[in-house]
PDB file of N, CA and C in Angstrom:
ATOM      1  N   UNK A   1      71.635 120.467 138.966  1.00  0.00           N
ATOM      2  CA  UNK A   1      71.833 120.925 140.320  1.00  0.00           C
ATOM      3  C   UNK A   1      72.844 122.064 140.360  1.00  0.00           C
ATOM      4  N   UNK A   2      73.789 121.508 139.676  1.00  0.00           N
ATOM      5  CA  UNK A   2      75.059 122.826 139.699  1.00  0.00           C
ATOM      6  C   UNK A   2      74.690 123.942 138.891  1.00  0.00           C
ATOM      7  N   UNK A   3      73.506 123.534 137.981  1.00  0.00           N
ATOM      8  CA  UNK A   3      73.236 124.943 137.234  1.00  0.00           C
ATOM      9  C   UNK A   3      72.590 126.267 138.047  1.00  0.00           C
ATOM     10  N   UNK A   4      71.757 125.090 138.815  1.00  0.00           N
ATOM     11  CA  UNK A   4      70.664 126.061 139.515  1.00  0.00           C
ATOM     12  C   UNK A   4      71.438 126.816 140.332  1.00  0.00           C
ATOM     13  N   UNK A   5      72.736 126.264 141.146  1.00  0.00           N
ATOM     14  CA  UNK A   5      73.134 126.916 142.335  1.00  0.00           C
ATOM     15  C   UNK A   5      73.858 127.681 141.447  1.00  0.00           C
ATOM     16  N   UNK A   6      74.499 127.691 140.425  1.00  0.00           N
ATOM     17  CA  UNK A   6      75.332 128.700 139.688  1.00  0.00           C
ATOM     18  C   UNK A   6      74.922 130.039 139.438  1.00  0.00           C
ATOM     19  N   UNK A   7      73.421 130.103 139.397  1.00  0.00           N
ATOM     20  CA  UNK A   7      72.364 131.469 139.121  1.00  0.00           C
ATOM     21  C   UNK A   7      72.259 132.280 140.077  1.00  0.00           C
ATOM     22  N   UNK A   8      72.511 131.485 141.043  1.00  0.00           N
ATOM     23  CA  UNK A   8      72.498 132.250 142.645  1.00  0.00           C
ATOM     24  C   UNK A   8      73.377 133.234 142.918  1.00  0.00           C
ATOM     25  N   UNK A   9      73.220 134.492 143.386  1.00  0.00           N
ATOM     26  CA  UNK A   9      73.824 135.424 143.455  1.00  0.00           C
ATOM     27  C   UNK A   9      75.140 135.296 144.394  1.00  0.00           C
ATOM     28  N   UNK A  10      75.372 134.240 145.411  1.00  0.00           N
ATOM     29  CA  UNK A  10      76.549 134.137 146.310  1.00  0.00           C
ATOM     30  C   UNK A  10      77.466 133.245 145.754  1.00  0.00           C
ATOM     31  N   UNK A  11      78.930 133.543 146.415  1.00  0.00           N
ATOM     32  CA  UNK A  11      79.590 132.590 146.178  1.00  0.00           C
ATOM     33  C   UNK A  11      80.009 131.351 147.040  1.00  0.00           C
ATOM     34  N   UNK A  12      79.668 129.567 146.307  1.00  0.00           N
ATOM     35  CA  UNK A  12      80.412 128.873 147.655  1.00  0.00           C
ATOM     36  C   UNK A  12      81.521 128.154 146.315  1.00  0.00           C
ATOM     37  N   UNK A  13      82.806 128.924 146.752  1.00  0.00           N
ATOM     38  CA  UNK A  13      83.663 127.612 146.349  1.00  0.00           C
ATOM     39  C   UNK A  13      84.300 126.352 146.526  1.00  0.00           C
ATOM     40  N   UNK A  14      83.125 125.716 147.667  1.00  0.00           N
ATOM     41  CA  UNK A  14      83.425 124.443 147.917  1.00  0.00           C
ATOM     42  C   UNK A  14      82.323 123.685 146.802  1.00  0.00           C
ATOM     43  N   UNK A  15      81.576 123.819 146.583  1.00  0.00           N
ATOM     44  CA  UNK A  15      80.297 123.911 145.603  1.00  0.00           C
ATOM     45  C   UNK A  15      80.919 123.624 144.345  1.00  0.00           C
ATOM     46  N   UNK A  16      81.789 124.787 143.819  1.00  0.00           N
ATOM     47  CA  UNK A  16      81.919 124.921 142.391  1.00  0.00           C
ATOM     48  C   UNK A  16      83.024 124.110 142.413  1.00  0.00           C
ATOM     49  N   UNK A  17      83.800 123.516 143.347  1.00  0.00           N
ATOM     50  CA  UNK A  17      85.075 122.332 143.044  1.00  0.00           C
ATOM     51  C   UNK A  17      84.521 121.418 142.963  1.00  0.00           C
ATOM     52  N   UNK A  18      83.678 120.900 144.146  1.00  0.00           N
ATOM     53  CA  UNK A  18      82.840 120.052 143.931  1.00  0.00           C
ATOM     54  C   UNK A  18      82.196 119.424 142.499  1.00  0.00           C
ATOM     55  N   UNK A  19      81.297 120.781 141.905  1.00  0.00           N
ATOM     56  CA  UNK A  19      81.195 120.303 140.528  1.00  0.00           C
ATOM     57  C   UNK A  19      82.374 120.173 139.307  1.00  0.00           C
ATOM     58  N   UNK A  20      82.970 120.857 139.676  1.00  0.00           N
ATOM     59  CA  UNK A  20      85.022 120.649 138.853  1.00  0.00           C
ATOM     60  C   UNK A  20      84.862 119.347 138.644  1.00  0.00           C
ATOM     61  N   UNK A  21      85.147 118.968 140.021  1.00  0.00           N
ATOM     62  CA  UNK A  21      85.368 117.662 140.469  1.00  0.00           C
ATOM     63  C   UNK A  21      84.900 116.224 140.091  1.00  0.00           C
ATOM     64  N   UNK A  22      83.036 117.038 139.701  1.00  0.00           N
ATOM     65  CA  UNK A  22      82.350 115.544 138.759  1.00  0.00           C
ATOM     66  C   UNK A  22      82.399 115.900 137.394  1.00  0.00           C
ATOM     67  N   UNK A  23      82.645 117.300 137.131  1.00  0.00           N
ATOM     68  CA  UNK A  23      82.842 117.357 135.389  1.00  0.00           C
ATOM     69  C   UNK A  23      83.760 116.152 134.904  1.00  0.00           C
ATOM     70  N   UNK A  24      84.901 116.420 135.764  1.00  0.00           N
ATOM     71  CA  UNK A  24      86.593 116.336 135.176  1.00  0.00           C
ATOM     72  C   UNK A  24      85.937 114.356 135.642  1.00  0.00           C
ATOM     73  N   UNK A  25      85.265 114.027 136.137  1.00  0.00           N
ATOM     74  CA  UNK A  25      85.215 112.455 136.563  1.00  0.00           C
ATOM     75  C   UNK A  25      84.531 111.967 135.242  1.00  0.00           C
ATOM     76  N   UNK A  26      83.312 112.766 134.726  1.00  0.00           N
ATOM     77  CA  UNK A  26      82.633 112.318 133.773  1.00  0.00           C
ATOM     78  C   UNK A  26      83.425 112.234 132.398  1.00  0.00           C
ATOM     79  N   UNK A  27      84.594 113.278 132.247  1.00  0.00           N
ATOM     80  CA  UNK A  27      85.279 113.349 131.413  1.00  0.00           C
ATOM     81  C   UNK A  27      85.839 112.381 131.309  1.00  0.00           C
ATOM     82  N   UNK A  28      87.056 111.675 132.352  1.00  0.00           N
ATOM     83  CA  UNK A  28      87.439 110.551 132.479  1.00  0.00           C
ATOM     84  C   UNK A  28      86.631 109.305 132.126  1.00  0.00           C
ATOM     85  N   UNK A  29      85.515 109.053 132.467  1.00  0.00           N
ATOM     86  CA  UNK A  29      84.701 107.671 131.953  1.00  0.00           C
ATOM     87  C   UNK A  29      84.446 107.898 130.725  1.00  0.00           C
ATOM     88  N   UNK A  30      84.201 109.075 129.972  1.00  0.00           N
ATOM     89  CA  UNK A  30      83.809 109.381 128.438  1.00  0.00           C
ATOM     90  C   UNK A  30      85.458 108.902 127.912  1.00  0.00           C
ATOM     91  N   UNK A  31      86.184 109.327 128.022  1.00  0.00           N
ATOM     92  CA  UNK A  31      87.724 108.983 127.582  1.00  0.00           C
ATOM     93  C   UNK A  31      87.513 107.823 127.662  1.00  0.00           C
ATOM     94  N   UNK A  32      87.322 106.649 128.717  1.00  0.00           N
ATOM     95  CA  UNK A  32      87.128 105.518 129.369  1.00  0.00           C
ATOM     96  C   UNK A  32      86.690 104.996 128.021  1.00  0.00           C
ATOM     97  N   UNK A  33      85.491 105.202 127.864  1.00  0.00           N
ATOM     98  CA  UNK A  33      84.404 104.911 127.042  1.00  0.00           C
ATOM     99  C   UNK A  33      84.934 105.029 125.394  1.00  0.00           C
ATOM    100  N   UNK A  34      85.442 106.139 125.177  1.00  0.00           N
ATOM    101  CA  UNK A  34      86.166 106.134 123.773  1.00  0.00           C
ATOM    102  C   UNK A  34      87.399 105.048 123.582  1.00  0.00           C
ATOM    103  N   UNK A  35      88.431 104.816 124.496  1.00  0.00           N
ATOM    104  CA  UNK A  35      88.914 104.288 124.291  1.00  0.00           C
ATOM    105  C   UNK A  35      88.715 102.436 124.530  1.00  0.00           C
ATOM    106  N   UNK A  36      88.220 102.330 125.237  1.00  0.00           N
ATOM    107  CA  UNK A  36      87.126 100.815 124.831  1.00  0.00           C
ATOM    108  C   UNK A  36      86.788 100.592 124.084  1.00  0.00           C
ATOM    109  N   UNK A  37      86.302 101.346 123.282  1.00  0.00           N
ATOM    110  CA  UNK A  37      85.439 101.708 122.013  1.00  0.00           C
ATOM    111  C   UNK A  37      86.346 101.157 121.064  1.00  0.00           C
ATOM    112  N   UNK A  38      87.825 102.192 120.260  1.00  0.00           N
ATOM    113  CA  UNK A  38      88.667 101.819 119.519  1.00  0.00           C
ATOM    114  C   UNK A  38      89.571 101.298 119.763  1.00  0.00           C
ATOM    115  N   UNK A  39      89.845 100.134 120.855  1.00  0.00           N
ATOM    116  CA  UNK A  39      90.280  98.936 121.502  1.00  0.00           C
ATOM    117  C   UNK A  39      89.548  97.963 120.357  1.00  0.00           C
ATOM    118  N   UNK A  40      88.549  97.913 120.923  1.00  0.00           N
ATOM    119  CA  UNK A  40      87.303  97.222 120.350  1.00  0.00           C
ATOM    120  C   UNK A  40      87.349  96.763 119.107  1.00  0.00           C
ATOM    121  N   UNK A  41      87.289  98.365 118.043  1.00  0.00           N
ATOM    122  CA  UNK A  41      87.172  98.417 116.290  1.00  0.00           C
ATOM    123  C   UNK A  41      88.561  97.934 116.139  1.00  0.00           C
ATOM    124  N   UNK A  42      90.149  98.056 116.885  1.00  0.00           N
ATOM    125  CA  UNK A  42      90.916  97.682 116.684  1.00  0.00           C
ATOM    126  C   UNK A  42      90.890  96.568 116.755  1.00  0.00           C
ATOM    127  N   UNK A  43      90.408  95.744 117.435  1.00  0.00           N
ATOM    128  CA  UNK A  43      90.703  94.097 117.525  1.00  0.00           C
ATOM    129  C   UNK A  43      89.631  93.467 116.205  1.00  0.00           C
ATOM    130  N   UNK A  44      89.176  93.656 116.267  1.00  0.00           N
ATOM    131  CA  UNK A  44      87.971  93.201 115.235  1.00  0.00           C
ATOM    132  C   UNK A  44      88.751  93.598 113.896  1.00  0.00           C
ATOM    133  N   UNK A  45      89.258  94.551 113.903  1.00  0.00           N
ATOM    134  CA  UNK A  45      89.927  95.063 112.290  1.00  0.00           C
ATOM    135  C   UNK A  45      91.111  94.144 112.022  1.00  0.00           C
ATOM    136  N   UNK A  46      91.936  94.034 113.145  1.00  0.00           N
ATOM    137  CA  UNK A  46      92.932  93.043 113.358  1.00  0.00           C
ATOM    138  C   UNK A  46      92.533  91.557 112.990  1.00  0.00           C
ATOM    139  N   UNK A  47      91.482  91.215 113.567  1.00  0.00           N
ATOM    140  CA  UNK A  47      91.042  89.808 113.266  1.00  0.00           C
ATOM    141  C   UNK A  47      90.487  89.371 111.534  1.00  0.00           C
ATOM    142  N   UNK A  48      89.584  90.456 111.385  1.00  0.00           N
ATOM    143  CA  UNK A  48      89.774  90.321 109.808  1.00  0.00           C
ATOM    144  C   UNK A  48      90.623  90.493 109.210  1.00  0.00           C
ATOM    145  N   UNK A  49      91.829  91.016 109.450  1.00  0.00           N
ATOM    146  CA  UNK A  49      92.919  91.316 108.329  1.00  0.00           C
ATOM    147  C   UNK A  49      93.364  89.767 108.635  1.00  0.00           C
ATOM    148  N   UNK A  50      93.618  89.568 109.436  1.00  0.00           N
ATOM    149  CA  UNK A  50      94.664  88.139 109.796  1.00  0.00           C
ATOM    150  C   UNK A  50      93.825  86.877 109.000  1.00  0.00           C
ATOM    151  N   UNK A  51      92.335  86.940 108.869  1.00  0.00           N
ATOM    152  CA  UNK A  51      91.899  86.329 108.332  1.00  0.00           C
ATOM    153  C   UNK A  51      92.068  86.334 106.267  1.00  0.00           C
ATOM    154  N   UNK A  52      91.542  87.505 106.101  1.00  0.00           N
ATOM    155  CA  UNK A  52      92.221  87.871 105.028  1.00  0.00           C
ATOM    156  C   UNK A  52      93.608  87.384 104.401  1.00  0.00           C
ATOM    157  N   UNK A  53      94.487  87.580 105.383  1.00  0.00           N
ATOM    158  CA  UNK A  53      96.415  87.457 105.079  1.00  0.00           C
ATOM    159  C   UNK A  53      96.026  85.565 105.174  1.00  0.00           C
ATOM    160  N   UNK A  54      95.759  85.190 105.907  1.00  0.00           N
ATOM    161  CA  UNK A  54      95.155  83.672 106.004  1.00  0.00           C
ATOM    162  C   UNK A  54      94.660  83.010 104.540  1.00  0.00           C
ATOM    163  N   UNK A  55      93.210  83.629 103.933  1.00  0.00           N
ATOM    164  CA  UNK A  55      92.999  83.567 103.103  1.00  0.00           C
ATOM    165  C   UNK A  55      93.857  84.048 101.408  1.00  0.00           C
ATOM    166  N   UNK A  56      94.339  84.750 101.768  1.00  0.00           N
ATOM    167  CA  UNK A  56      95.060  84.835 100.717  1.00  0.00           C
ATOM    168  C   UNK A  56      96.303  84.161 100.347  1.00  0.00           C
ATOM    169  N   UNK A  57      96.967  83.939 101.274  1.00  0.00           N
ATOM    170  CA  UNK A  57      98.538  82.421 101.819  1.00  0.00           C
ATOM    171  C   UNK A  57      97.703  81.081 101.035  1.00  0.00           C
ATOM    172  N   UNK A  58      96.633  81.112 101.719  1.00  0.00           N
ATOM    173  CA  UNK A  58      95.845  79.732 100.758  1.00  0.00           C
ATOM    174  C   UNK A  58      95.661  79.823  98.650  1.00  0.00           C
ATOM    175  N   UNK A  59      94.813  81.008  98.790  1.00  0.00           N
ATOM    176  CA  UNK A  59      95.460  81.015  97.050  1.00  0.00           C
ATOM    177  C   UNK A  59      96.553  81.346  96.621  1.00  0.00           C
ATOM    178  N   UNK A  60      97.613  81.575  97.405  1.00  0.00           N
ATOM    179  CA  UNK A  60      99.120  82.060  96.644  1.00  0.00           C
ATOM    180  C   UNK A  60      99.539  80.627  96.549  1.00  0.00           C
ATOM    181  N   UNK A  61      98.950  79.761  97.287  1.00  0.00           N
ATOM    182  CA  UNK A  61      99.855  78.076  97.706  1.00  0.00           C
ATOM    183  C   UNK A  61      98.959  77.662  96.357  1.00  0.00           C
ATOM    184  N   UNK A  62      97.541  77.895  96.235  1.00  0.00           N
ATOM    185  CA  UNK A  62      96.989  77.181  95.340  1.00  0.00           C
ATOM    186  C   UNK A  62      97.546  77.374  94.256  1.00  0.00           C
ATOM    187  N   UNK A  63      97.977  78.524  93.847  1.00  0.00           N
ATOM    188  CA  UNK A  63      98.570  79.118  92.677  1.00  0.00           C
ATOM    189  C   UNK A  63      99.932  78.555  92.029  1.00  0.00           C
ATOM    190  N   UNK A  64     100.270  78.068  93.214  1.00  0.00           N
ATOM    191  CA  UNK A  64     101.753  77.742  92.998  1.00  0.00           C
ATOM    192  C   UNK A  64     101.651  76.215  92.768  1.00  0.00           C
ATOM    193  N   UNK A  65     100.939  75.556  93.597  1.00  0.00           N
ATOM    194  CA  UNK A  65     100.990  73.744  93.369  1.00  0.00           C
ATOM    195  C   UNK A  65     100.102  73.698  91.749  1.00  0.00           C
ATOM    196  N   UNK A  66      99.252  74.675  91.300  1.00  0.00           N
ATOM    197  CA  UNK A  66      98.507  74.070  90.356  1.00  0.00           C
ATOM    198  C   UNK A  66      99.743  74.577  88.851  1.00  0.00           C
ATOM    199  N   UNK A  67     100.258  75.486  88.728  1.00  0.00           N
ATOM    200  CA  UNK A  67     101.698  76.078  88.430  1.00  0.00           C
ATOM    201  C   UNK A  67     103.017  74.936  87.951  1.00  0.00           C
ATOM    202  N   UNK A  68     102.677  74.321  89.289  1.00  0.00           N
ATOM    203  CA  UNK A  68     103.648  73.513  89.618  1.00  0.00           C
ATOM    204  C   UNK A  68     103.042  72.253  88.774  1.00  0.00           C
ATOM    205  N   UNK A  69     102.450  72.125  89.010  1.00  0.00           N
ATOM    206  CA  UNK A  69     101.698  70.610  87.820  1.00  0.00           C
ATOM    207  C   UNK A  69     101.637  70.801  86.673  1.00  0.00           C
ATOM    208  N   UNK A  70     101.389  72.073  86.253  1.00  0.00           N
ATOM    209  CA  UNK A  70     101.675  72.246  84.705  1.00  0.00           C
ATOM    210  C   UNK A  70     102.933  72.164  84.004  1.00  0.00           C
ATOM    211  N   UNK A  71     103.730  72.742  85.085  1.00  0.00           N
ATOM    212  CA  UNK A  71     104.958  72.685  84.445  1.00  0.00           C
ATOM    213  C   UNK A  71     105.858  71.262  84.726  1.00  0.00           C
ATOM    214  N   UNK A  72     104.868  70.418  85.324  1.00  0.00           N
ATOM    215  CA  UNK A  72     105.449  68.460  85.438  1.00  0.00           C
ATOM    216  C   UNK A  72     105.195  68.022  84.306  1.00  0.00           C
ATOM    217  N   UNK A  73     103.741  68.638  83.827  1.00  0.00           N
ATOM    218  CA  UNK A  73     103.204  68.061  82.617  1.00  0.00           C
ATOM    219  C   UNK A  73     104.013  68.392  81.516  1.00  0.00           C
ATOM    220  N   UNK A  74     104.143  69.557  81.491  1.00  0.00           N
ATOM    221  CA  UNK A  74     104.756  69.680  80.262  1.00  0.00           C
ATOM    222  C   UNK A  74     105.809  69.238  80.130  1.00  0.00           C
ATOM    223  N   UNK A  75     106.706  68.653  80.955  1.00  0.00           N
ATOM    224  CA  UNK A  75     108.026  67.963  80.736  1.00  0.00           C
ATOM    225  C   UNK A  75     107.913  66.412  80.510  1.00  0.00           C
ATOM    226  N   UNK A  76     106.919  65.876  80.987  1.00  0.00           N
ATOM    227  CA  UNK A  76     106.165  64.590  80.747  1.00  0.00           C
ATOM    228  C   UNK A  76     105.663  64.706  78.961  1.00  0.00           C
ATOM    229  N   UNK A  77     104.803  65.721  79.218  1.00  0.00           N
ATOM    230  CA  UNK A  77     104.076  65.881  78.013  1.00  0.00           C
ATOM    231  C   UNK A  77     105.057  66.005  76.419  1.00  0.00           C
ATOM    232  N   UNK A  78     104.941  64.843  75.454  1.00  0.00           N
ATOM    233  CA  UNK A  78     105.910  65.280  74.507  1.00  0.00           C
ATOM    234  C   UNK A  78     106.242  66.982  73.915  1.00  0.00           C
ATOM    235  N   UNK A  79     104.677  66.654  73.294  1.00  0.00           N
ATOM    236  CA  UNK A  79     104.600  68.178  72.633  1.00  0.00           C
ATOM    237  C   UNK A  79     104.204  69.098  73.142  1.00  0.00           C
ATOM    238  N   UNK A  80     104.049  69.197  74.483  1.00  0.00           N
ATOM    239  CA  UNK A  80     104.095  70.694  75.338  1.00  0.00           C
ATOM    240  C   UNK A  80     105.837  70.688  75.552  1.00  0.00           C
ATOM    241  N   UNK A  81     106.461  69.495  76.045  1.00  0.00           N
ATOM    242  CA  UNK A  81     107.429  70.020  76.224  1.00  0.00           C
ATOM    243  C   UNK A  81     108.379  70.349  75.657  1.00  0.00           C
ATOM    244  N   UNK A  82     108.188  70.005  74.407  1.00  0.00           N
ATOM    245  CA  UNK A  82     109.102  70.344  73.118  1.00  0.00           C
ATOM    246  C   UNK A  82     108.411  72.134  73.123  1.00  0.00           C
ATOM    247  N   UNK A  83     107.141  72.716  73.365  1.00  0.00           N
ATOM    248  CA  UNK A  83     106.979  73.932  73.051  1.00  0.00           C
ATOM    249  C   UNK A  83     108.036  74.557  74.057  1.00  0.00           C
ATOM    250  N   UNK A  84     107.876  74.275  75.343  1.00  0.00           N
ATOM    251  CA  UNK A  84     108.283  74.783  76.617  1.00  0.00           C
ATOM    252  C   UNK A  84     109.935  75.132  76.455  1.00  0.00           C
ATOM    253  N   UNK A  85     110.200  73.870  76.073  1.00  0.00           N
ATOM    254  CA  UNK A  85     112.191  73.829  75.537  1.00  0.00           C
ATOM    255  C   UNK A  85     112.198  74.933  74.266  1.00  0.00           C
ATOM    256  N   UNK A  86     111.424  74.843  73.718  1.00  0.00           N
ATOM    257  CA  UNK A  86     111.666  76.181  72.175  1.00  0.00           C
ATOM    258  C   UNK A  86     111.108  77.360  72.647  1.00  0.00           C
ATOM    259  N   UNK A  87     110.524  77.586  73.557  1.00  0.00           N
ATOM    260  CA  UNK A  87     110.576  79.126  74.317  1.00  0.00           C
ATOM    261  C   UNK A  87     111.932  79.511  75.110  1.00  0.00           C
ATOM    262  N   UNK A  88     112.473  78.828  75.379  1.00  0.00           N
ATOM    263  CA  UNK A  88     114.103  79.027  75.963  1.00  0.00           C
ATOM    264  C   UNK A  88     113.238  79.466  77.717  1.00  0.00           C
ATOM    265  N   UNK A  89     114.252  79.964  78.266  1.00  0.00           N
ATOM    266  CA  UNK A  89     114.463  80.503  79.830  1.00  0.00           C
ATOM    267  C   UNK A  89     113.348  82.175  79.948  1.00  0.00           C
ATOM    268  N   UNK A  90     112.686  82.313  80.480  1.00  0.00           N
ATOM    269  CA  UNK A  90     111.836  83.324  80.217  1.00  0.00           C
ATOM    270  C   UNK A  90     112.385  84.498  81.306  1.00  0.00           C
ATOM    271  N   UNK A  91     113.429  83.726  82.225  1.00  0.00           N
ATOM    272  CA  UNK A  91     113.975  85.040  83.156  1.00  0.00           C
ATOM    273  C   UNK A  91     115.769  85.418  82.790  1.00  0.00           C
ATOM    274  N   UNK A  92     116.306  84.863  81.528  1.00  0.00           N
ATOM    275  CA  UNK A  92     117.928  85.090  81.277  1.00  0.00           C
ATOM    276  C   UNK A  92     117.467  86.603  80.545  1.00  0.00           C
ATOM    277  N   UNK A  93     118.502  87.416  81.260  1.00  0.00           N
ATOM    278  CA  UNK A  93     117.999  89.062  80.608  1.00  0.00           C
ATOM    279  C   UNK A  93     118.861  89.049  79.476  1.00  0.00           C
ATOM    280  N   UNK A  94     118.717  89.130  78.472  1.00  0.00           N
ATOM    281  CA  UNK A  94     118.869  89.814  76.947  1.00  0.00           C
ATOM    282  C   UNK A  94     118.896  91.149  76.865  1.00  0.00           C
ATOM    283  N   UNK A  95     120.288  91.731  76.434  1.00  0.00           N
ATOM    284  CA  UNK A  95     120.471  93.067  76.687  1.00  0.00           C
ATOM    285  C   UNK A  95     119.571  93.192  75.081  1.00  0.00           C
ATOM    286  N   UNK A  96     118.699  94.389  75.589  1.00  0.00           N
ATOM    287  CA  UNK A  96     118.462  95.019  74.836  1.00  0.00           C
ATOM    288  C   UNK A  96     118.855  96.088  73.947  1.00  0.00           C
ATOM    289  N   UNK A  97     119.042  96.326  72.726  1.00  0.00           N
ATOM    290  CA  UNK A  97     119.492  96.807  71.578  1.00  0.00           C
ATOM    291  C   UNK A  97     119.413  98.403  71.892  1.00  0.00           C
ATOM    292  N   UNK A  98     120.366  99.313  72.275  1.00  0.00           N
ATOM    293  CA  UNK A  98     120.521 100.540  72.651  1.00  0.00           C
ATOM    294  C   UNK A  98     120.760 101.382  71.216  1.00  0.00           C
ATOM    295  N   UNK A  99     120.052 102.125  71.204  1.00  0.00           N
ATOM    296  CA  UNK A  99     120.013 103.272  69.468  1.00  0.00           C
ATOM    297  C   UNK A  99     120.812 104.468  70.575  1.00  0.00           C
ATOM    298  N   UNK A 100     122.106 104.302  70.184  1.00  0.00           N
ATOM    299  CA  UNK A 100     123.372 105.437  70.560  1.00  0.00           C
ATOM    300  C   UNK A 100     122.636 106.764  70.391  1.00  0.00           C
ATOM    301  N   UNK A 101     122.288 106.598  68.728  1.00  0.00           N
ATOM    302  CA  UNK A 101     122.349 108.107  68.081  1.00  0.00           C
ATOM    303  C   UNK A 101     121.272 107.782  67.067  1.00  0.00           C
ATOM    304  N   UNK A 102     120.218 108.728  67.194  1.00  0.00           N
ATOM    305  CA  UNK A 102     118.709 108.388  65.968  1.00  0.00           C
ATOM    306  C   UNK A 102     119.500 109.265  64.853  1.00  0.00           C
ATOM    307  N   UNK A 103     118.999 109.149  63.897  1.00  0.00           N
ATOM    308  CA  UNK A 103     119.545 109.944  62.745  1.00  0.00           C
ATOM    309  C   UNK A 103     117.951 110.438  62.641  1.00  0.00           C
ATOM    310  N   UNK A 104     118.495 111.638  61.920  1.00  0.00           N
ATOM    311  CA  UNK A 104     117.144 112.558  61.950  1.00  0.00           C
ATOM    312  C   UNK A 104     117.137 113.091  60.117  1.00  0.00           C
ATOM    313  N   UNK A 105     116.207 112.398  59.494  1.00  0.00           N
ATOM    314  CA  UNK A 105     116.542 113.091  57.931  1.00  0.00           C
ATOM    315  C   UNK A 105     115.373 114.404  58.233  1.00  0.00           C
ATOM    316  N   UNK A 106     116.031 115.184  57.992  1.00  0.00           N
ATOM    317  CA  UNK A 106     115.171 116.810  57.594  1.00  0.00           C
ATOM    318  C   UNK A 106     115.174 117.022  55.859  1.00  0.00           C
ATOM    319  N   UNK A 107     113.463 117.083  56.237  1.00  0.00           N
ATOM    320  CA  UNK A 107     113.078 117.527  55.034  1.00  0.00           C
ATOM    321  C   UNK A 107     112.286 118.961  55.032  1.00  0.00           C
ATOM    322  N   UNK A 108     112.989 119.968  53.845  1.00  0.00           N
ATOM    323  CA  UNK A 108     112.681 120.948  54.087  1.00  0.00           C
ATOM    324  C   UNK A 108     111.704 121.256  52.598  1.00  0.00           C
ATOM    325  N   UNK A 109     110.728 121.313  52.557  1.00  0.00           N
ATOM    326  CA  UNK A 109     109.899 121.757  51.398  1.00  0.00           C
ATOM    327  C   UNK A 109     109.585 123.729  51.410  1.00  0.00           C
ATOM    328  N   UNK A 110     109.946 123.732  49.936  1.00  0.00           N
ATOM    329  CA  UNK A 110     110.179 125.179  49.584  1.00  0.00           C
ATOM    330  C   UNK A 110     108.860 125.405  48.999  1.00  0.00           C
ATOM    331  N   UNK A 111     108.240 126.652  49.523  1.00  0.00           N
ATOM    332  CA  UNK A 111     106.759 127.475  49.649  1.00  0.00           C
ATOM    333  C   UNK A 111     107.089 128.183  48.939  1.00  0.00           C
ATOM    334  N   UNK A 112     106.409 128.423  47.592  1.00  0.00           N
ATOM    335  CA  UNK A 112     106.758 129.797  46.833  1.00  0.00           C
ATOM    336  C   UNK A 112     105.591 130.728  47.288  1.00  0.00           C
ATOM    337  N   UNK A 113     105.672 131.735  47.211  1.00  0.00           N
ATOM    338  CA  UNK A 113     104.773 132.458  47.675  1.00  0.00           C
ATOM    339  C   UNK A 113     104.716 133.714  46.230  1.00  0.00           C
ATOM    340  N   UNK A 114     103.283 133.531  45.680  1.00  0.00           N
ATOM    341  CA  UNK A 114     102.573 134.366  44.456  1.00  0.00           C
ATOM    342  C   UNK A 114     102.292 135.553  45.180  1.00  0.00           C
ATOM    343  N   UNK A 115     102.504 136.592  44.832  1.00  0.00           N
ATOM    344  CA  UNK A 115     101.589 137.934  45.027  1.00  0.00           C
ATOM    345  C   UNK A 115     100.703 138.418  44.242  1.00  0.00           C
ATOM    346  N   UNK A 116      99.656 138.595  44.984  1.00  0.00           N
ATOM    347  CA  UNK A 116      97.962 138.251  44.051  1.00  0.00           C
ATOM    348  C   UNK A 116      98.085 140.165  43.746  1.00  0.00           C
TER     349      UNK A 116
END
């Protein structure tokens, strides 16, 4: 409608606000519309992650109680726990052995050189 009257050689600028007027409205419901939209993908993305973080709390627990039984056993257990006691503490830090100064032997091999 607004195209046709736009071709027309006169001017009404009550006309052309008019159509302003439903551009700028349609714009607004499209905005409307986008942002519903990634409302939307946001909640849904949200809900799987939480499910996820959910699921994964469950194997970190599994990890830890089944962890946790091995290391009952082996203190129960004679000869695991005699291994377990002869591995010592696996988190006491042991300074490691610092090389101050490398020594460097240079070897220099002597090239005679023939003239043919």
């Amino acid at each position: 409608m607004h195209l046709k009257d736009s071709r027309k050689n006169h001017q009404n600028f009550d006309l052309y606000r008019k159509g302003l007027e439903e551009l700028t409205q349609q714009l607004d419901e499209l905005d409307q519309l986008k942002y519903n939209h990634y409302e939307t993908v946001a909640e849904f993305t949200r809900k799987v992650w939480k499910s996820v973080l959910k699921r994964g709390a469950v194997v970190a627990r599994a990890q830890v109680d089944i962890w946790e039984r091995i290391s009952e056993r082996g203190v129960q257990n004679d000869c695991l726990g005699r291994m377990i006691a002869g591995c010592g503490d696996p988190f006491v830090n042991i300074p490691a052995d610092i090389v101050e100064s490398i020594e460097r032997v240079e070897r220099v091999e002597r090239v005679e050189r023939y003239d043919v």
